[in-house]
N, C-alpha and C. Protein backbone atom coordinates (compact mmCIF):
# COMPACT_ATOMS: atom_id res chain seq x y z
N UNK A 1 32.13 -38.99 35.21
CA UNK A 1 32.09 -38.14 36.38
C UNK A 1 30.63 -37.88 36.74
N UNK A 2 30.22 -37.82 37.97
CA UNK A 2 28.91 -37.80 38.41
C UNK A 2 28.80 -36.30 39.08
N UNK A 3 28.02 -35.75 39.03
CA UNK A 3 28.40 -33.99 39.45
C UNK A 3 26.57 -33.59 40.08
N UNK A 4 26.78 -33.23 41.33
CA UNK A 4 25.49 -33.04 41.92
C UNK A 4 25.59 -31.63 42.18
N UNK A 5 24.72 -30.48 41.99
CA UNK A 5 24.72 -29.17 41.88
C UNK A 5 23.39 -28.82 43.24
N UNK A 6 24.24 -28.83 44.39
CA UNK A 6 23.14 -28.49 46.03
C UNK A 6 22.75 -26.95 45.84
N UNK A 7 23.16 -26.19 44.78
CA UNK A 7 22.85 -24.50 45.02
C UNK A 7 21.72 -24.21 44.40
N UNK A 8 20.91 -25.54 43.85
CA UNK A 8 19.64 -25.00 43.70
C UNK A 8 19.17 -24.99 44.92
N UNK A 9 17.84 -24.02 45.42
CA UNK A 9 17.03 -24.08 46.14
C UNK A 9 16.17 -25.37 46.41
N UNK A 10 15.98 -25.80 47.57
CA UNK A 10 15.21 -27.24 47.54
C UNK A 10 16.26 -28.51 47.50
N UNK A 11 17.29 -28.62 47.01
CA UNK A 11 17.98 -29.25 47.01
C UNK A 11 18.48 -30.29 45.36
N UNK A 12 18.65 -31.33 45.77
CA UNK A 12 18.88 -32.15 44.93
C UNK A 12 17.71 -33.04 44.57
N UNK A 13 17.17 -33.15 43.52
CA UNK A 13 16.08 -33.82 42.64
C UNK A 13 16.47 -35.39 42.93
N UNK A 14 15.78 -36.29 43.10
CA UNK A 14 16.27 -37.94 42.90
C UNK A 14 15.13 -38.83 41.67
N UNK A 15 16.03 -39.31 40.75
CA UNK A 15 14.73 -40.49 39.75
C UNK A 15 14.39 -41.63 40.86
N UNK A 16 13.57 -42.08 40.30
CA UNK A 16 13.62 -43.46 41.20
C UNK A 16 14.35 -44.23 41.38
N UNK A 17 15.40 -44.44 40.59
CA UNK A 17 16.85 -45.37 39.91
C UNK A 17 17.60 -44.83 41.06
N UNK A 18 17.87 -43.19 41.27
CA UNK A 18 19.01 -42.96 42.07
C UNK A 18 18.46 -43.11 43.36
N UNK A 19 16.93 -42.89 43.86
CA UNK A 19 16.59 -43.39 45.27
C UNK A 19 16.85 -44.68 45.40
N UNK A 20 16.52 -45.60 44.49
CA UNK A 20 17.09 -47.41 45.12
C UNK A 20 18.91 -47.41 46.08
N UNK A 21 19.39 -46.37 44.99
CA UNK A 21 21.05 -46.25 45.97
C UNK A 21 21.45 -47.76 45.54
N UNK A 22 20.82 -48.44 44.81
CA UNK A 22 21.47 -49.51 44.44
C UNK A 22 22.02 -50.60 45.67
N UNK A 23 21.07 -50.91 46.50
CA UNK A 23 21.60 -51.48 47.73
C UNK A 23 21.49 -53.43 47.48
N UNK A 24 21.21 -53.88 45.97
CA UNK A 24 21.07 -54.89 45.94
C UNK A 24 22.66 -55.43 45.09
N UNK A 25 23.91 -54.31 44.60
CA UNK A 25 24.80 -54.43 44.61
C UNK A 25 25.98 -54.49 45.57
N UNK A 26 25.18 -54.33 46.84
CA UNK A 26 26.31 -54.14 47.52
C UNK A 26 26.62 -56.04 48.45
N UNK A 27 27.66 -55.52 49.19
CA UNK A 27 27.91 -57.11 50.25
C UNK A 27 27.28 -56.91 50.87
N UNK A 28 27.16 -58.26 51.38
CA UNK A 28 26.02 -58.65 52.31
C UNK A 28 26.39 -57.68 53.69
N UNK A 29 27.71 -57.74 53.94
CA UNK A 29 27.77 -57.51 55.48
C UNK A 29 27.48 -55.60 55.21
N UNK A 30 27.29 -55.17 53.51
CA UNK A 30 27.03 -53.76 53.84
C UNK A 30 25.36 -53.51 54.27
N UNK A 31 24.63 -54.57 53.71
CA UNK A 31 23.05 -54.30 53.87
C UNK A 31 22.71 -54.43 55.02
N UNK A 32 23.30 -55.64 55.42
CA UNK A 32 22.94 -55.90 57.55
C UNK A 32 23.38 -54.71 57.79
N UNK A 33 24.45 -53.55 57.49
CA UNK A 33 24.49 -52.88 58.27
C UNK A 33 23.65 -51.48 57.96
N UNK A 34 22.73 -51.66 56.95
CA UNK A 34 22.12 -49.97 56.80
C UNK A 34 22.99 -49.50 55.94
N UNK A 35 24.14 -49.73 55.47
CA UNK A 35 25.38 -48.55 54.31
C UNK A 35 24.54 -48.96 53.25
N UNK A 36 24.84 -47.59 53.07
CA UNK A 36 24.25 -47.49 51.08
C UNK A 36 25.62 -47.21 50.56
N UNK A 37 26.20 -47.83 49.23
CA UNK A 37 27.23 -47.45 48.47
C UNK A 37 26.59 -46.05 47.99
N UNK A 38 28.57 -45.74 48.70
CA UNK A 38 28.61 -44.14 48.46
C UNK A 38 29.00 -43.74 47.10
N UNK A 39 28.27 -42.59 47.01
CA UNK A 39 28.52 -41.75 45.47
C UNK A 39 28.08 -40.65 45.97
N UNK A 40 27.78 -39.62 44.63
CA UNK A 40 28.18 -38.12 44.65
C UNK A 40 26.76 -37.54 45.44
N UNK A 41 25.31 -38.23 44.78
CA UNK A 41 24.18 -38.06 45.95
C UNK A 41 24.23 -38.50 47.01
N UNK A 42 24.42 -39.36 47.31
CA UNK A 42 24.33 -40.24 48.86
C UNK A 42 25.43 -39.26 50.02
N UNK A 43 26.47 -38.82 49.42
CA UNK A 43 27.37 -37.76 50.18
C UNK A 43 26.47 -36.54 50.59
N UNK A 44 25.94 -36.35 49.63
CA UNK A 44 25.29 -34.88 49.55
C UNK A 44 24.14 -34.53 50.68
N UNK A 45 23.60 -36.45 50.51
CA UNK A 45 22.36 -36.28 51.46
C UNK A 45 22.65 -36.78 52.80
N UNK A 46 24.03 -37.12 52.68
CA UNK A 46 24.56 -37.85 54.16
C UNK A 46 24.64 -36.51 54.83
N UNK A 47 25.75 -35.56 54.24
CA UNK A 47 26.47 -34.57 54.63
C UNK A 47 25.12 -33.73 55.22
N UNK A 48 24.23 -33.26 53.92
CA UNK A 48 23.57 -32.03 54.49
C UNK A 48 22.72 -32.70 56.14
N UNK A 49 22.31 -33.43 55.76
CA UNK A 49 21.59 -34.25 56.95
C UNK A 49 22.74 -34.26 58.26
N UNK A 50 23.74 -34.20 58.08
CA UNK A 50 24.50 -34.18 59.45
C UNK A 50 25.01 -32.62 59.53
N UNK A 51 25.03 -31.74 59.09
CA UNK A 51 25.33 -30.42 59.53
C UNK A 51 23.84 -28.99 59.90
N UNK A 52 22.96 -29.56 58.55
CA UNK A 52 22.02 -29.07 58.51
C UNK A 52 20.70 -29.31 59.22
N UNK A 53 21.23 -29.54 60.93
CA UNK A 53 20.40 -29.74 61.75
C UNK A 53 20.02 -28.33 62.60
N UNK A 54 19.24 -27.79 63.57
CA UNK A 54 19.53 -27.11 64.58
C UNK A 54 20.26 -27.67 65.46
N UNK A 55 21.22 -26.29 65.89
CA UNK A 55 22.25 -26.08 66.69
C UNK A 55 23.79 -27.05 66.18
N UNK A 56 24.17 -28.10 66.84
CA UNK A 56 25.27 -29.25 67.09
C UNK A 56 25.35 -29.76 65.65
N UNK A 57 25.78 -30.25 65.55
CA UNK A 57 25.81 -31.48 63.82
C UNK A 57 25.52 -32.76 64.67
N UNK A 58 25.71 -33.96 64.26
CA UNK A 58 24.95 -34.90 64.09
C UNK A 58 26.04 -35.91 63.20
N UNK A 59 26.99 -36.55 63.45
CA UNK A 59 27.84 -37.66 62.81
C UNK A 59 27.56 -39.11 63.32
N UNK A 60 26.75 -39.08 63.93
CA UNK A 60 26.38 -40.36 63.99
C UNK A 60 26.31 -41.51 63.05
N UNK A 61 25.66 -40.94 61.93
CA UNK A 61 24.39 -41.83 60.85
C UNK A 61 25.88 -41.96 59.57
N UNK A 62 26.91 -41.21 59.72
CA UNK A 62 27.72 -40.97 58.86
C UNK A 62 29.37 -42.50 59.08
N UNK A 63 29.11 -42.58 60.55
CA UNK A 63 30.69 -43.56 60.99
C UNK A 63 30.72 -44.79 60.20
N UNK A 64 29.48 -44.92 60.04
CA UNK A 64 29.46 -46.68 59.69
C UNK A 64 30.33 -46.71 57.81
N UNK A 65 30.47 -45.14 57.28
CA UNK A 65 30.83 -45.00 56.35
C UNK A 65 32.54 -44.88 55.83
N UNK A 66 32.84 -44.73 57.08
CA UNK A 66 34.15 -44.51 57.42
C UNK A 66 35.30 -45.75 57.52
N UNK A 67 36.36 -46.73 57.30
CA UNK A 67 36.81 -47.82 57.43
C UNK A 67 37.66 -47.39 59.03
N UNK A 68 37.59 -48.52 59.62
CA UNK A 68 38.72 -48.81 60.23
C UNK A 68 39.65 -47.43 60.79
N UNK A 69 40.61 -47.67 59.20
CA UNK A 69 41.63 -46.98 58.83
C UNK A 69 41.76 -45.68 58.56
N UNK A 70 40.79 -45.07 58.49
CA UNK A 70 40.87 -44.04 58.09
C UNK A 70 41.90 -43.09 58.28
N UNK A 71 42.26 -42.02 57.37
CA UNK A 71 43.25 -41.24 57.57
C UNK A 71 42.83 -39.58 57.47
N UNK A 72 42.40 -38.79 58.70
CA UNK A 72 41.93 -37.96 58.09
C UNK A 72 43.31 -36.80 58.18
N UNK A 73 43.21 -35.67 57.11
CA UNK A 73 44.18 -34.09 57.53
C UNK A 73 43.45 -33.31 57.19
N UNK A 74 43.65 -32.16 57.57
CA UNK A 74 43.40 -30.96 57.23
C UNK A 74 44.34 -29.75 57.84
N UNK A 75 44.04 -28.37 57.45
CA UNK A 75 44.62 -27.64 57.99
C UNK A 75 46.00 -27.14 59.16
N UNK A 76 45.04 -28.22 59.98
CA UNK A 76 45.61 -28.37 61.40
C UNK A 76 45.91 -29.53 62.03
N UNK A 77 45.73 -30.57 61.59
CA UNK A 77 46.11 -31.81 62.23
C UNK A 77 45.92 -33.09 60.87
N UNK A 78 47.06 -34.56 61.13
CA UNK A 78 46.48 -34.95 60.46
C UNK A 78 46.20 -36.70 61.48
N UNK A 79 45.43 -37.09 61.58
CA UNK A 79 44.96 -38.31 62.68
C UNK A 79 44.77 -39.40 62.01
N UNK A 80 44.45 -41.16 62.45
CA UNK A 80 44.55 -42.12 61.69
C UNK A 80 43.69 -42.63 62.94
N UNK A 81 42.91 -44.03 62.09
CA UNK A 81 41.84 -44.86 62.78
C UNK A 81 40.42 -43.89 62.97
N UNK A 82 39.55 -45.04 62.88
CA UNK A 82 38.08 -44.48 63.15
C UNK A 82 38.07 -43.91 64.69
N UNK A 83 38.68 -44.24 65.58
CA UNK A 83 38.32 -43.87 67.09
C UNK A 83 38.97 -42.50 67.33
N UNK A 84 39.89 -42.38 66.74
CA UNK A 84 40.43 -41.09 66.59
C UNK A 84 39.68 -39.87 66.27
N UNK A 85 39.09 -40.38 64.76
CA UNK A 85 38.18 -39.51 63.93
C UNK A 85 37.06 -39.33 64.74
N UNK A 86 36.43 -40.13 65.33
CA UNK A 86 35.06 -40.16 66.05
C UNK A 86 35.65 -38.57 67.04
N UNK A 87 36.58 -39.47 67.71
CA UNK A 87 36.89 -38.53 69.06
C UNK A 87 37.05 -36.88 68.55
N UNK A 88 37.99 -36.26 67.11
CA UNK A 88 38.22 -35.43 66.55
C UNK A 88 36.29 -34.73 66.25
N UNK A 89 35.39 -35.32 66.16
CA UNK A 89 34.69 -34.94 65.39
C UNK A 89 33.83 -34.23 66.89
N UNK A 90 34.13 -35.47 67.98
CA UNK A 90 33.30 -34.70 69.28
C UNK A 90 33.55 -33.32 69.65
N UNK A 91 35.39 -33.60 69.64
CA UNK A 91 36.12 -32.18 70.11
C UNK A 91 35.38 -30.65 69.19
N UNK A 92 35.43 -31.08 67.77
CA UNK A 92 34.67 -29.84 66.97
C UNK A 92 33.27 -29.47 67.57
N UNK A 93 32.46 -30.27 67.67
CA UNK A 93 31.04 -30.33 68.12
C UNK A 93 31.11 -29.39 69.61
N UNK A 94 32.28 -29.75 70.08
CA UNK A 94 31.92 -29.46 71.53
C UNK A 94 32.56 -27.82 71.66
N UNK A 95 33.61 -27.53 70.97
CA UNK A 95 33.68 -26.40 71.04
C UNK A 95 32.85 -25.48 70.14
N UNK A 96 31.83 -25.53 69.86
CA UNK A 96 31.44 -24.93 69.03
C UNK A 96 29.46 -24.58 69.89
N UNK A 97 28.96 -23.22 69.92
CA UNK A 97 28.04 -23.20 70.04
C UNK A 97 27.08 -23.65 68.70
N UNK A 98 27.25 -23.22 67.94
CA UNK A 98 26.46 -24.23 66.49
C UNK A 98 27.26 -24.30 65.80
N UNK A 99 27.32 -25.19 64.80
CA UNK A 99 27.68 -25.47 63.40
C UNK A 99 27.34 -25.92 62.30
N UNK A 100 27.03 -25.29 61.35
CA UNK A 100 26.46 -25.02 59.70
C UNK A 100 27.54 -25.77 58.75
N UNK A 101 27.04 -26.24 57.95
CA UNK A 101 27.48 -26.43 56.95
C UNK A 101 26.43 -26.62 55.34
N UNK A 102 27.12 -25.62 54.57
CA UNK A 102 26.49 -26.01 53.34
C UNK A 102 26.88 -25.88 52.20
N UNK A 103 26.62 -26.77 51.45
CA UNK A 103 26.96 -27.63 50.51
C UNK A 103 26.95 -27.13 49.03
N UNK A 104 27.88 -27.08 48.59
CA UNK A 104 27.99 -27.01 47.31
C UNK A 104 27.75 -27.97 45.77
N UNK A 105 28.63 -27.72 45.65
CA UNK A 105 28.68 -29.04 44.53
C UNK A 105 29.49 -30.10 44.68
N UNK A 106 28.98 -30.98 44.48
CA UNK A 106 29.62 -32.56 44.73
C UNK A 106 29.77 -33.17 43.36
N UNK A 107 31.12 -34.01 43.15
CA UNK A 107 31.54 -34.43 42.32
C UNK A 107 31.98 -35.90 42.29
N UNK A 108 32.14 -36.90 41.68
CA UNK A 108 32.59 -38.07 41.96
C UNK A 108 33.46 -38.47 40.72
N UNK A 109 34.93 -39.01 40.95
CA UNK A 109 35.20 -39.89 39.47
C UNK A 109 36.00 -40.73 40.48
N UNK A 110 35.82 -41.92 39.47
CA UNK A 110 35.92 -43.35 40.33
C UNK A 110 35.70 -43.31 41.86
N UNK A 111 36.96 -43.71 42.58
CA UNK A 111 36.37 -43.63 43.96
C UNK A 111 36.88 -42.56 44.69
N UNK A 112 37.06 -41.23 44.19
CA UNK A 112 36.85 -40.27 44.49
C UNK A 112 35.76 -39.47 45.05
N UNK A 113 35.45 -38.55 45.55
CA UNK A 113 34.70 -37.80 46.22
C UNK A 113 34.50 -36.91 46.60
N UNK A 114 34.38 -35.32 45.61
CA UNK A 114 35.16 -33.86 45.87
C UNK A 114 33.39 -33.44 46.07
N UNK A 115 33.86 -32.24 47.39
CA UNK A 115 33.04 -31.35 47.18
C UNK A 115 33.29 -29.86 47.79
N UNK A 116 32.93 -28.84 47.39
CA UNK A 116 33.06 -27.26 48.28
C UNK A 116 31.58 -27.07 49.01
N UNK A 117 32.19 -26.58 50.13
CA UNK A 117 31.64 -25.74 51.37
C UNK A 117 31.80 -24.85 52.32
N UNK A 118 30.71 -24.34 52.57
CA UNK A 118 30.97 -23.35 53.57
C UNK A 118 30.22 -23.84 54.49
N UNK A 119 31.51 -23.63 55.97
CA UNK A 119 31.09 -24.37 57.08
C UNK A 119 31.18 -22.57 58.34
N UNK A 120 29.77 -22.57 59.07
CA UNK A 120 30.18 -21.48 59.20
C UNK A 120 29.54 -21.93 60.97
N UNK A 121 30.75 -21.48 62.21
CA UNK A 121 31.43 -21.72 63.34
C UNK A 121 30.67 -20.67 63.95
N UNK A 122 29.94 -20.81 64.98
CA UNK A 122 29.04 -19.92 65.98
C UNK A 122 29.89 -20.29 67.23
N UNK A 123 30.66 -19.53 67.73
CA UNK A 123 31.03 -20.00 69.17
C UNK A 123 30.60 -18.87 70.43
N UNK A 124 30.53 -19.35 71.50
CA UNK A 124 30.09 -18.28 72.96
C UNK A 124 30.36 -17.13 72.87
N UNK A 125 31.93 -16.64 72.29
CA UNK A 125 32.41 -15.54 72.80
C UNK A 125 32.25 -14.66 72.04
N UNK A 126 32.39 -15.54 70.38
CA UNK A 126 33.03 -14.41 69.08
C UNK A 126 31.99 -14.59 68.40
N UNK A 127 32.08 -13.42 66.95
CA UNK A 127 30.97 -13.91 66.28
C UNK A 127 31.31 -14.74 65.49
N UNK A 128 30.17 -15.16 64.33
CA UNK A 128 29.88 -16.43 64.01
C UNK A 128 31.46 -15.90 62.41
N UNK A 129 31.81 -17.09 62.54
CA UNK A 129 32.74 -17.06 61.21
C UNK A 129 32.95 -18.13 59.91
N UNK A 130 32.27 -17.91 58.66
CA UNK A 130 32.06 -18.61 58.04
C UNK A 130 33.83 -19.15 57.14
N UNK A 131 33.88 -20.52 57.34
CA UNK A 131 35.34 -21.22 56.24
C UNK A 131 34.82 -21.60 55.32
N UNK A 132 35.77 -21.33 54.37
CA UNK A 132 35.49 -21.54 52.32
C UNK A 132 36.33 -22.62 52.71
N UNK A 133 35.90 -24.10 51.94
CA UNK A 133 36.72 -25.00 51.51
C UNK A 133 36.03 -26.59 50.71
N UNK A 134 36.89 -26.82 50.60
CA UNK A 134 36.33 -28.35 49.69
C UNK A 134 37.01 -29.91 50.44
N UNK A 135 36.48 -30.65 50.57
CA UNK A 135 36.73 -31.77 51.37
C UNK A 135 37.03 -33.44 50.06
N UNK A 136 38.12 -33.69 49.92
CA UNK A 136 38.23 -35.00 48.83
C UNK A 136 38.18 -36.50 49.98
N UNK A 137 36.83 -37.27 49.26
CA UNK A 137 37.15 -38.40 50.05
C UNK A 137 37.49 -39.49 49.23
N UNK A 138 38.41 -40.06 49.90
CA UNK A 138 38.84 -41.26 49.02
C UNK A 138 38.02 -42.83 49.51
N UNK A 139 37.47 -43.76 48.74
CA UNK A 139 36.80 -44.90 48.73
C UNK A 139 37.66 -46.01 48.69
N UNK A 140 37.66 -46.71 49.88
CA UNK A 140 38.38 -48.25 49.76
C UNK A 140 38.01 -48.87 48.62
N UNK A 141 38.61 -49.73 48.88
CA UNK A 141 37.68 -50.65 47.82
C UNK A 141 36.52 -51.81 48.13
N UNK A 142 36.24 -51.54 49.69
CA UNK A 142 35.09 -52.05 49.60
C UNK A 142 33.48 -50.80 50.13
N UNK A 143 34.23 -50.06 49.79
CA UNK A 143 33.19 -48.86 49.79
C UNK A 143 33.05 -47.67 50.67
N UNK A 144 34.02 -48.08 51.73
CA UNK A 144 34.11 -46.89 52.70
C UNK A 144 35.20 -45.80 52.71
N UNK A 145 35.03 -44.72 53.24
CA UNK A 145 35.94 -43.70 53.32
C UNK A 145 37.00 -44.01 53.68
N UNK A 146 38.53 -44.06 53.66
CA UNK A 146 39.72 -44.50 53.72
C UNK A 146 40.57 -43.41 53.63
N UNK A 147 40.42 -42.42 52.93
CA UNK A 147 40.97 -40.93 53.36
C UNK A 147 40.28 -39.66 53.72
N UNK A 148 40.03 -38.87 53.74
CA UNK A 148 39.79 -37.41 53.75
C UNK A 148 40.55 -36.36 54.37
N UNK A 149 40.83 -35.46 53.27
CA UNK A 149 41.38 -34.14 53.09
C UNK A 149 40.46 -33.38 53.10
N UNK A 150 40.38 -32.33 53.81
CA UNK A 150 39.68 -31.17 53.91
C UNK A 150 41.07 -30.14 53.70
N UNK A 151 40.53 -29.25 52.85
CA UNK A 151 41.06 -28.06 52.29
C UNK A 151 40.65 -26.84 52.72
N UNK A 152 41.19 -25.82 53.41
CA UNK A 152 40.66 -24.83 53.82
C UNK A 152 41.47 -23.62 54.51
N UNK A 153 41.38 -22.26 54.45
CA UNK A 153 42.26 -20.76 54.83
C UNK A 153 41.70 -20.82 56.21
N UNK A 154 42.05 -22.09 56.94
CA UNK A 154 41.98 -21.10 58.32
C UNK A 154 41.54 -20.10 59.04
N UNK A 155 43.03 -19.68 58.69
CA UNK A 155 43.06 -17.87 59.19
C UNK A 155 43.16 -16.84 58.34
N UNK A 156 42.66 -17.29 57.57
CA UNK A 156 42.35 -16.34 56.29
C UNK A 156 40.77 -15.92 56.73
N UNK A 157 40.50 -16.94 56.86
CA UNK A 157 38.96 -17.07 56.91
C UNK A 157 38.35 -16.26 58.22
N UNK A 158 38.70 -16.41 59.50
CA UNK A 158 38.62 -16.62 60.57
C UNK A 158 38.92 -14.57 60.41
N UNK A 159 39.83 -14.01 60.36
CA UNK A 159 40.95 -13.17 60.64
C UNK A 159 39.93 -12.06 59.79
N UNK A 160 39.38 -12.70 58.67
CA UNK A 160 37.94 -11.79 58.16
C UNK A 160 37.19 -11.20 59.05
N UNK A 161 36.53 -11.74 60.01
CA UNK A 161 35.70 -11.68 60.92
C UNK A 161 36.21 -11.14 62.02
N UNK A 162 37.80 -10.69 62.10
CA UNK A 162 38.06 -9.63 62.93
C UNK A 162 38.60 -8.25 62.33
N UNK A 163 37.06 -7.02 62.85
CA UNK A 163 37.05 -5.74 61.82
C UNK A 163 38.74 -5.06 61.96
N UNK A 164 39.26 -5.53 63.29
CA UNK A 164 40.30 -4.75 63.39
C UNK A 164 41.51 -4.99 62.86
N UNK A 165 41.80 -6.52 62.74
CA UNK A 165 42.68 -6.97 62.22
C UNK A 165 42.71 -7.52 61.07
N UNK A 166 41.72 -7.51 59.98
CA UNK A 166 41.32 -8.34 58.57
C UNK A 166 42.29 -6.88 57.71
N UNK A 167 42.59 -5.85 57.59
CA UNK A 167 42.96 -5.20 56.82
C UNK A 167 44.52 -5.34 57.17
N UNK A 168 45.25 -5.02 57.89
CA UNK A 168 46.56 -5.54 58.21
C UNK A 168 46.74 -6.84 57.60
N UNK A 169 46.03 -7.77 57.49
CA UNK A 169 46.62 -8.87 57.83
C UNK A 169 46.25 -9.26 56.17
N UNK A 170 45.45 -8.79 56.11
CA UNK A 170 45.75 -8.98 54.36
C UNK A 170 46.56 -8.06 53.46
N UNK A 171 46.62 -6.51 53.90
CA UNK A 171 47.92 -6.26 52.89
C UNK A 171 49.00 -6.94 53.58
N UNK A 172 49.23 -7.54 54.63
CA UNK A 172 50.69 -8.34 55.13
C UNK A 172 50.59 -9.64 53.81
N UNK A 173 49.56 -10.08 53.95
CA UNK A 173 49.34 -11.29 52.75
C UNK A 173 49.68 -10.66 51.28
N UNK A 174 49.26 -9.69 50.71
CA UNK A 174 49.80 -9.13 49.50
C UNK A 174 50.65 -8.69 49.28
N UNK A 175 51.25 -8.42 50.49
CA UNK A 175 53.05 -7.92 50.29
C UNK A 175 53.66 -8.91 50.12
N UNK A 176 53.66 -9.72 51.09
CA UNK A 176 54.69 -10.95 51.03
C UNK A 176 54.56 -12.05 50.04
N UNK A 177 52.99 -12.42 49.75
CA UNK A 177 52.85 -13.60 49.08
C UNK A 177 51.99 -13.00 48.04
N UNK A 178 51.13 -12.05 47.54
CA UNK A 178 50.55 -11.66 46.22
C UNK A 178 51.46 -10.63 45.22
C-alpha cells in the first residue's frame, strides 16, 4: 500500500525516484501523450493542482487520465463515457462562484485509488459550504481511470451551513436513524 499524508504543511516531499514518475515504464502511446502512470503521488499532485487554483478549478490537465469508459457516481447522479464526465465537470464549475478542494490523505493498493477531502462550494447567493468526503478511483489496466466513486453527506453537509435549519434537521437525523 502506498499512503501519501497532504496535511503536512507545504505539501508532499518527492525523492528523485518518485519525481521520474517512472515514465520510461509506461506505453508508448502514454508518453506521446504527456500521462504519467498514476499512483498515490501523481493523484495528489494532479488533484491539488486542479482545485487549488484561484477562483474556478481547472480539469483540463487531468482528462487525458480518464478512459473512454469511464463510469463516474456519486451522491447524486451516476453517468458513463468521458464526454459525459467532461460535460458533468463543466456543469459543477459553472455553478459555482469558486471551488476549493483539499486534500487529505491518499492511498493506493493495486489499482486502486482512495483519498478524503474537503471540497468547499462558494456560490453567488449562499454562503460558502464546505463537503466531507473521500473519492475511490479505479485503474484500467492500461492505466487510466475507469471508475470513480465519490462518497459524500450532501445534505448533511450543506444543511450545516443553514443556522436555521442545521438543528432540526439533525435531531430529525438522531431520532430516526441514530
Amino acid at each position: 500500500m502506498v499512503l501519501v499524508d497532504l496535511t503536512q504543511k507545504g505539501g508532499p516531499i518527492l525523492s528523485e525516484n518518485e519525481k521520474d514518475c517512472s515514465l520510461q515504464s509506461l506505453p508508448d502511446a502514454d508518453r506521446e501523450c504527456g500521462r504519467l502512470a498514476l499512483n498515490a503521488q501523481i493523484v495528489s499532485e494532479l488533484w491539488s493542482k486542479t482545485y487549488n487554483t484561484q477562483g474556478k478549478p481547472d480539469w483540463t490537465h487531468i482528462f487525458k487520465y480518464y478512459h473512454d469508459d469511464i463510469v463516474f457516481h456519486d451522491s447524486i447522479q451516476q453517468i458513463s463515457g468521458k464526454d459525459e464526465f467532461i460535460a458533468l465537470c463543466g456543469r459543477l464549475t459553472s455553478r459555482c462562484k469558486e471551488l476549493r478542494m483539499d486534500l487529505g490523505t491518499v492511498m493506493q493498493q493495486g489499482n486502486e485509488i482512495i483519498f478524503d477531502w474537503t471540497m468547499t462550494m462558494m456560490f453567488n447567493k449562499f454562503p460558502s459550504t464546505p463537503i466531507f468526503g473521500c473519492t475511490k478511483l479505479t485503474l484500467h489496466e492500461d492505466g487510466r481511470i475507469i471508475r470513480q466513486r465519490d462518497y459524500y453527506d450532501l445534505w448533511g453537509d450543506i444543511f450545516n451551513g443553514i443556522p436555521w435549519f442545521v438543528k432540526p434537521y439533525r435531531r430529525f437525523m438522531r431520532k430516526k436513524f441514530g
